[in-house]
Protein backbone atom coordinates (compact mmCIF):
# COMPACT_ATOMS: atom_id res chain seq x y z
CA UNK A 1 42.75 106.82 149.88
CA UNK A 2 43.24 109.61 152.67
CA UNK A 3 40.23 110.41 154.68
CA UNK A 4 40.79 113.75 155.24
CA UNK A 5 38.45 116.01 151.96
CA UNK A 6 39.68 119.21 151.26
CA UNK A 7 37.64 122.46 151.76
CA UNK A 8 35.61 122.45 148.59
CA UNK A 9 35.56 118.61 147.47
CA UNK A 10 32.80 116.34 149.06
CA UNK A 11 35.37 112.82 148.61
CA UNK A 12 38.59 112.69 149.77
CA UNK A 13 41.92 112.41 147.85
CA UNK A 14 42.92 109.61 145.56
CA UNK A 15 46.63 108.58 146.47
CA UNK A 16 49.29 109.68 143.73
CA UNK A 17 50.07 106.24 143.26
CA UNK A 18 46.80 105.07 141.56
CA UNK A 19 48.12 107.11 138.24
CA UNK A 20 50.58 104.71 137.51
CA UNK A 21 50.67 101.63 136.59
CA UNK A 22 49.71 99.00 139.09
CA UNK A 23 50.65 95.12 139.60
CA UNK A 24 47.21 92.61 138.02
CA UNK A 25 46.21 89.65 138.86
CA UNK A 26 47.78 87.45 135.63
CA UNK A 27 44.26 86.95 134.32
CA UNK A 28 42.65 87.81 131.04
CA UNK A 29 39.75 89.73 132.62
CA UNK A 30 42.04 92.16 134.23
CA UNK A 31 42.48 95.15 132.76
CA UNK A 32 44.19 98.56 133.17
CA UNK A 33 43.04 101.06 130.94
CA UNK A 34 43.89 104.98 129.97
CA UNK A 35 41.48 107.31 127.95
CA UNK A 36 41.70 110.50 126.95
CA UNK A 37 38.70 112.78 125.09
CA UNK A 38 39.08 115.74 122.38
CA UNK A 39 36.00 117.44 121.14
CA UNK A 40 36.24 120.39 118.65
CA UNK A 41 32.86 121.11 117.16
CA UNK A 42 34.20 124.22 115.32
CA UNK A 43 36.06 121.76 113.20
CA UNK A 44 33.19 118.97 113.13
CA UNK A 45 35.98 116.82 114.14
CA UNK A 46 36.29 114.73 117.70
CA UNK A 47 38.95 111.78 118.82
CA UNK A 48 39.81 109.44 121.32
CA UNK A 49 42.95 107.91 122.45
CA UNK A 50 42.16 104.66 124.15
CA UNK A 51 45.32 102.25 125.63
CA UNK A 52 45.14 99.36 127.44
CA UNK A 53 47.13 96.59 129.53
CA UNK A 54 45.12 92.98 130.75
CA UNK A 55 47.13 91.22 133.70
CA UNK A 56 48.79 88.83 131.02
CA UNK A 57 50.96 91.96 129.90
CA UNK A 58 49.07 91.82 126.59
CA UNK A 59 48.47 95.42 125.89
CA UNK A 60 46.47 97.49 123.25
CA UNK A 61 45.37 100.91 122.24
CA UNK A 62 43.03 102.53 119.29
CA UNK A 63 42.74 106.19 118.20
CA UNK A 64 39.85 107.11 116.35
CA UNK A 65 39.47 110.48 114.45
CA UNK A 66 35.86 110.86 113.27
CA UNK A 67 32.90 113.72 112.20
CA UNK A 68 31.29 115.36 109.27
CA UNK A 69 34.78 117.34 108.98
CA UNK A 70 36.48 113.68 107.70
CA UNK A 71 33.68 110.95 106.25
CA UNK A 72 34.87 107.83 107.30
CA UNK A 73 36.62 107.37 110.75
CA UNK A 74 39.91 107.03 110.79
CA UNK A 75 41.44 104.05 112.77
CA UNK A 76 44.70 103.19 113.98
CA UNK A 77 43.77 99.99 116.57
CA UNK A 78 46.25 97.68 117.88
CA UNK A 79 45.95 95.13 120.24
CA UNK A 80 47.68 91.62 121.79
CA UNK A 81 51.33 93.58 122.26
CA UNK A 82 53.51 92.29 124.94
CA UNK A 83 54.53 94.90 126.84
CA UNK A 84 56.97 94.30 130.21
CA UNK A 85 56.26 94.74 133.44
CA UNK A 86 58.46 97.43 134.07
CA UNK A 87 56.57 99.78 131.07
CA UNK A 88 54.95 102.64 133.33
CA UNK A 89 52.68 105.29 132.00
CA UNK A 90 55.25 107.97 132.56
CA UNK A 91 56.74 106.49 129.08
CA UNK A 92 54.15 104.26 127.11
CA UNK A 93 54.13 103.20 124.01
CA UNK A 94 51.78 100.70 122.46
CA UNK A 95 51.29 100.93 118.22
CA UNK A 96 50.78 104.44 117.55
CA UNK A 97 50.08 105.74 120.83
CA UNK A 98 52.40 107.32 123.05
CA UNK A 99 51.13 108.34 126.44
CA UNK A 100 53.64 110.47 129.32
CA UNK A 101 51.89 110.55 132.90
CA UNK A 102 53.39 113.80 134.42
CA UNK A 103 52.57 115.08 137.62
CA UNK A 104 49.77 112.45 139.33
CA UNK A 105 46.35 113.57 138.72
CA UNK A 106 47.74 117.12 137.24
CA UNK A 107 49.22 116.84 134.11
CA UNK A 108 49.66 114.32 131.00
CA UNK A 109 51.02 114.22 127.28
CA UNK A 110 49.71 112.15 124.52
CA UNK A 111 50.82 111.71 121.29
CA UNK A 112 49.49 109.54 118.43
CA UNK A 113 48.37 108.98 114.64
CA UNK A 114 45.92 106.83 112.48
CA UNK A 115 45.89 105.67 108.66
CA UNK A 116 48.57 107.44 108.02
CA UNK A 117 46.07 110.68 107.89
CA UNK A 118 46.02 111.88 111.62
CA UNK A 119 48.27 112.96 114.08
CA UNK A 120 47.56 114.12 117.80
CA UNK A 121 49.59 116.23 120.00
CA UNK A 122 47.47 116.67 123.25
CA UNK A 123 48.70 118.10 126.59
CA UNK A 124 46.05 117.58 129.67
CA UNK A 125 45.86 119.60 132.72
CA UNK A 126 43.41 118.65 135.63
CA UNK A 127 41.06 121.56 136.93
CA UNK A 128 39.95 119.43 139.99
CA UNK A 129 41.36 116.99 142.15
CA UNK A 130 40.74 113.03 140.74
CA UNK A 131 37.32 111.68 141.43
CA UNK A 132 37.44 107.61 142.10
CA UNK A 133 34.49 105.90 141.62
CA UNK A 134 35.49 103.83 144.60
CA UNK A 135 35.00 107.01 147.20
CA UNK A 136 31.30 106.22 146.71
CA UNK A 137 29.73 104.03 149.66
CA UNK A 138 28.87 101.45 147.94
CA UNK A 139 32.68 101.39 145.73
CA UNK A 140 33.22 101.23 142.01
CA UNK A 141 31.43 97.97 140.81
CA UNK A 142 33.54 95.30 140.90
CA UNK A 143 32.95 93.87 137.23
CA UNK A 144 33.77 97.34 135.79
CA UNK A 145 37.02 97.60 137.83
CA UNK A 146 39.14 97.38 141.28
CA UNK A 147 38.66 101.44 141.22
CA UNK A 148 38.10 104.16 138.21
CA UNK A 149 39.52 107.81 138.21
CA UNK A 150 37.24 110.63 136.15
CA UNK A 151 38.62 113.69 135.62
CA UNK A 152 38.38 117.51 133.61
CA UNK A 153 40.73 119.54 132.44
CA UNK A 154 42.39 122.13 130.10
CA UNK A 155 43.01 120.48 126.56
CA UNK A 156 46.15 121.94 124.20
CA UNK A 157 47.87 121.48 121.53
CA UNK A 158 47.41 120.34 117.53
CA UNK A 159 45.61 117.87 115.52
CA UNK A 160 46.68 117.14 112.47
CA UNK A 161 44.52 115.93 109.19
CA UNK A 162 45.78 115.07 105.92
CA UNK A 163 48.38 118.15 106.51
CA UNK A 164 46.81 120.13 107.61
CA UNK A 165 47.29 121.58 110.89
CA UNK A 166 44.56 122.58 113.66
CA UNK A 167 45.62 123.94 117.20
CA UNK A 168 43.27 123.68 120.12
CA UNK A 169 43.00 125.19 123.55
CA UNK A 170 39.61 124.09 125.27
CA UNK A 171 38.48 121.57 127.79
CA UNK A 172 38.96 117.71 128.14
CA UNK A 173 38.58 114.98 129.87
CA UNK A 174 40.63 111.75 131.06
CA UNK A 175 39.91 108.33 132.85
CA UNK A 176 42.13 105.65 133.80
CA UNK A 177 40.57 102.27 135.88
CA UNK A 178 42.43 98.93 136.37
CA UNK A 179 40.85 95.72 138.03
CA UNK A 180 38.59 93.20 136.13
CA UNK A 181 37.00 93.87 132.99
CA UNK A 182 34.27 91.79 132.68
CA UNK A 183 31.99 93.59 129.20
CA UNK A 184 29.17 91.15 129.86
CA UNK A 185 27.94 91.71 133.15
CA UNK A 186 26.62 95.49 132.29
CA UNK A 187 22.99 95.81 130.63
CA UNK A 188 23.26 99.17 129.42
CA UNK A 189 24.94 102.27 130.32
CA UNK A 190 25.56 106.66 129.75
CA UNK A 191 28.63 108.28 131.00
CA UNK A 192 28.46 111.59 130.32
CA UNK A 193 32.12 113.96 130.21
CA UNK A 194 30.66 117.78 129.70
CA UNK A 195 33.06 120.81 130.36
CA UNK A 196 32.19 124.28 130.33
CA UNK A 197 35.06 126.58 130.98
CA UNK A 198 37.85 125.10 133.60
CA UNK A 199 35.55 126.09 136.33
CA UNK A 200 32.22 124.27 135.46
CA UNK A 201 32.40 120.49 134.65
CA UNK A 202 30.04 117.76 134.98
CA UNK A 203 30.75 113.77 134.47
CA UNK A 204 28.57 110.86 135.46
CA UNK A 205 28.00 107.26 134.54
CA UNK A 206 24.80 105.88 135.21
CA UNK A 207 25.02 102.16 134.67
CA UNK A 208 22.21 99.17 134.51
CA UNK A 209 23.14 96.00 135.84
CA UNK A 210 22.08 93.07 138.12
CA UNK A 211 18.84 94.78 137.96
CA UNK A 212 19.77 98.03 139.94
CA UNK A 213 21.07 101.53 138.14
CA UNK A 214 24.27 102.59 139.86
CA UNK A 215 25.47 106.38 139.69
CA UNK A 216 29.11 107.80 140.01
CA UNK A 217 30.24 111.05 139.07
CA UNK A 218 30.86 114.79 140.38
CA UNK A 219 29.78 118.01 139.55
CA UNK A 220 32.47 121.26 139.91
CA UNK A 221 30.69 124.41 139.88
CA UNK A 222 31.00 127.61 142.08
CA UNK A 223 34.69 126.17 143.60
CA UNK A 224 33.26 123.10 144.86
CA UNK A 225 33.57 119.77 143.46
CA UNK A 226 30.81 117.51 144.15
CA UNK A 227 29.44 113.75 143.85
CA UNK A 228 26.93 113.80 142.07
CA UNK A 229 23.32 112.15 143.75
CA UNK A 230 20.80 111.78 141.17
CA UNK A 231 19.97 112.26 137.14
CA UNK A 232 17.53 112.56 135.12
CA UNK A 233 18.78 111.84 131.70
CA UNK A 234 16.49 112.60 128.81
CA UNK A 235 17.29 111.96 125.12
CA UNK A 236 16.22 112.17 121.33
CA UNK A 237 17.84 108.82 119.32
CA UNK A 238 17.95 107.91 115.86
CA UNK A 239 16.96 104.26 114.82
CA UNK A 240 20.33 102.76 116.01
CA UNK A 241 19.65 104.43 119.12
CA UNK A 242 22.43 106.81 118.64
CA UNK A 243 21.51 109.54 120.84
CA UNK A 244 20.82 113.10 118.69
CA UNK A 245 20.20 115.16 121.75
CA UNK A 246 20.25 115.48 125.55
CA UNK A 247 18.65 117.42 128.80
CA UNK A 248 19.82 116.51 131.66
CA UNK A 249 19.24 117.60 135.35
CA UNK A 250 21.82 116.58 137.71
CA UNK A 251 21.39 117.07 141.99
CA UNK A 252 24.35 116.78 143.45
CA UNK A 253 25.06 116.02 147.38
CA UNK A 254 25.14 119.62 147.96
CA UNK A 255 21.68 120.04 146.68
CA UNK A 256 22.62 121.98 143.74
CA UNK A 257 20.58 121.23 140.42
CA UNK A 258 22.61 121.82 137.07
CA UNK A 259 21.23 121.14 133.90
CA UNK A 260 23.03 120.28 130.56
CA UNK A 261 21.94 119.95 127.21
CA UNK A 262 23.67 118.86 123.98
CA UNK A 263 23.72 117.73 120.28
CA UNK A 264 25.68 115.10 118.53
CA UNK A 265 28.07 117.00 116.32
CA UNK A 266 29.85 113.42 115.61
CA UNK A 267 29.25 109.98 116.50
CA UNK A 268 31.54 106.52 116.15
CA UNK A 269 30.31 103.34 116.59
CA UNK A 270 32.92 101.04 118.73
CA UNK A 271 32.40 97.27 119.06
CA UNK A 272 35.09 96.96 122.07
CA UNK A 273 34.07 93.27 123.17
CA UNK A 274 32.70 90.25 120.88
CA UNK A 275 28.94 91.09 122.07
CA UNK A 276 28.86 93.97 122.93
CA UNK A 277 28.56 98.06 121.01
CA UNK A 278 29.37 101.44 122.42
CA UNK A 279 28.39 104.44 120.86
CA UNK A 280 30.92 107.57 120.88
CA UNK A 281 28.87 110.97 120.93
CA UNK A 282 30.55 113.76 120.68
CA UNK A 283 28.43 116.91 121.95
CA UNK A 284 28.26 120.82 121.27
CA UNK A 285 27.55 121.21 125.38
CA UNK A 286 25.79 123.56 127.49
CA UNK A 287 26.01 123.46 131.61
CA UNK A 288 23.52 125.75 132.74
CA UNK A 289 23.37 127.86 129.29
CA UNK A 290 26.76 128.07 129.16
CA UNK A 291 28.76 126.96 125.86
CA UNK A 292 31.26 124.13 126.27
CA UNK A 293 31.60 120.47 124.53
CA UNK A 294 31.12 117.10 125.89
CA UNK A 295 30.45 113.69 125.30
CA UNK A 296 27.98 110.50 125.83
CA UNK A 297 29.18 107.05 125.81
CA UNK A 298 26.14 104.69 125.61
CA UNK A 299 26.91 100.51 125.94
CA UNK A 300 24.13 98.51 124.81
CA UNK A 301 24.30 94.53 124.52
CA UNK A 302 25.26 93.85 120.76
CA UNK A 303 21.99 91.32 120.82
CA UNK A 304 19.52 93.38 122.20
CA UNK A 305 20.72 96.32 119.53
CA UNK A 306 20.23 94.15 116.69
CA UNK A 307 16.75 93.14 117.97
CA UNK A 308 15.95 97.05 118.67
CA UNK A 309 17.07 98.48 115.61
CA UNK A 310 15.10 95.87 113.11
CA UNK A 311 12.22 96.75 115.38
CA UNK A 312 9.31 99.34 114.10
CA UNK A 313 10.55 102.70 116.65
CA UNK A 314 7.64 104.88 114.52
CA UNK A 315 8.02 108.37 115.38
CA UNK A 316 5.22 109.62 117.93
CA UNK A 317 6.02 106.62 120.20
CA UNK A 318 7.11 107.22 124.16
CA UNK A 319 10.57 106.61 123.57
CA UNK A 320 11.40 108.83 120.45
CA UNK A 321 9.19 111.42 121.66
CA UNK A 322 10.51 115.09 121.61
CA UNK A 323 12.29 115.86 124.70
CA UNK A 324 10.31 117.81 127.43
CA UNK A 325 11.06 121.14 128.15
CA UNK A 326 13.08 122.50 131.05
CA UNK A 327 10.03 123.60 133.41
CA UNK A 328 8.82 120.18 132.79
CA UNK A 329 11.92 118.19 133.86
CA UNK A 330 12.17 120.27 137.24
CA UNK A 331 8.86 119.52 137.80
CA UNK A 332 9.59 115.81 138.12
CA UNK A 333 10.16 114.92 141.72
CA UNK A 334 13.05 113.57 143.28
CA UNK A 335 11.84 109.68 143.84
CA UNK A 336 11.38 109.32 140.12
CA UNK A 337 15.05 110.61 139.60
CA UNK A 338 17.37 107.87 138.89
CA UNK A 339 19.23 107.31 142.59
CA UNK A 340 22.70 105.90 142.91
């Protein structure tokens, strides 16, 4: 990285390189990984193209088309594909995915379909430099990956269902980490990816693990791109603790408190490791009152889950209580916030 932050970012730029492809370690843990997020309420229909590469050159990728719009998800997963060294992302193809890296950190294409149903032509372009978990003092965890890149932008282009065609121009969001993968070491965690017009973004993960909560993220609002410094993250679940709704106050290191709120429009449950389940919520968003779409990824041990979800959660109980309202979340103070 290059220590010198632009006017208007609080971490500094992530070298070009780090959108490629880069060199693992030739072990199964390690993993390089791309996603990219689509969210169209209007439709009640949301996807995810997910690819993957471990350090063995064994490589993967899913795309799941899912909501109210559709019934069933619709799947197209491959995985255990030997791919060569030399495959970048500027021209990757694993099953049904197709992913072209353009500019670093600016622009991308993605193409894909599923069960012979769905097809996706998505074009991405960033509205704020890369964040890297790793500009945080204390680095991206080192079980999640060597370093992990978050970032928001403009969304284009068509999705296709069963024939039927439906363009989109609206917000998005893409990640791409490499390093080790290691599913077992995290306890639970929410990353949040909320966009609200391509000036007014928020993402976070908030991760338990090795009994602390770690924090990574950034808020762009008002021209400035921020880390973010603290959450409170408040939700509403049904009894597989699929979250229904959110409030959430985010302080950022500029001192700026933004809130957003949400409700699950579509949901997909994704058992991505023996072990271990991810829920996919995909979110009619507001930042600060203002309309956008989002998402919340929450991990839970596949175990504990189980064990939960058999479990009597009767309504009226502290943790499927109604959320509180806005006046009462400001009034909590910033010690009971969760801290990075």
């Amino acid at each position: 990285m290059n220590d010198r932050t632009p006017p208007g970012q609080t971490w500094p730029p992530v070298d070009p390189s780090h959108d490629r492809r880069h060199l693992l370690p030739a072990e199964p843990l390690a993993r390089e990984s791309l996603v990219f997020m689509l969210q169209l309420p209007e439709h009640d229909v949301a996807c995810f193209v997910y690819t993957w590469v471990s350090g063995l050159g064994k490589a993967g990728s899913a795309f799941v088309v899912y909501g109210p719009a559709i019934g069933a998800p619709l799947v197209e997963i491959h995985d255990g594909i030997d791919v060569p060294a030399s495959a970048g992302f500027d021209d990757w193809r694993v099953g049904e995915v197709h992913v072209r890296h353009g500019r670093p950190f600016e622009t991308a294409e993605v193409r894909a379909a599923a069960a012979g149903r769905a097809a996706l032509d998505y074009r991405f372009e960033a509205v704020h430099p890369a964040y890297a978990y790793g500009s945080h003092p204390d680095g991206c965890p080192g079980w999640v990956a060597d370093n992990r890149i978050e970032q928001s932008g403009k969304v284009s282009g068509t999705l296709t269902l069963d024939g039927k065609s439906i363009p989109f121009e609206t917000m998005g969001h893409r990640d791409h980490s490499w390093g080790t993968r290691n599913w077992l070491f995290s306890q639970h965690w929410k990353w949040l990816e909320a966009q609200a017009g391509p000036d007014r973004a928020v993402h976070f993960w908030q991760l338990h693990a090795l009994g602390r909560t770690m924090l990574r993220g950034y808020v762009l609002r008002d021209g400035e791109t921020c880390e973010v410094d603290a959450v409170d993250f408040r939700f509403e679940h049904d009894a597989q603790l699929v979250p229904t709704r959110i409030h959430v106050v985010v302080q950022d290191k500029l001192g700026r408190e933004t809130v957003v709120t949400g409700d699950t429009f579509a949901t997909y449950p994704f058992a991505v490791s023996p072990g271990v389940m991810m829920h996919e919520n995909s979110m009619r968003i507001a930042i600060d009152g203002v309309p956008g779409v989002g998402h919340v990824e929450t991990f839970w041990p596949a175990a504990y889950l189980d064990h939960v979800t058999q479990s009597d959660l009767s309504a009226g109980s502290p943790i499927t209580r109604g959320l509180p309202d806005a006046e009462g979340l400001h009034e909590r103070t910033h010690d009971e916030r969760t801290q990075p």
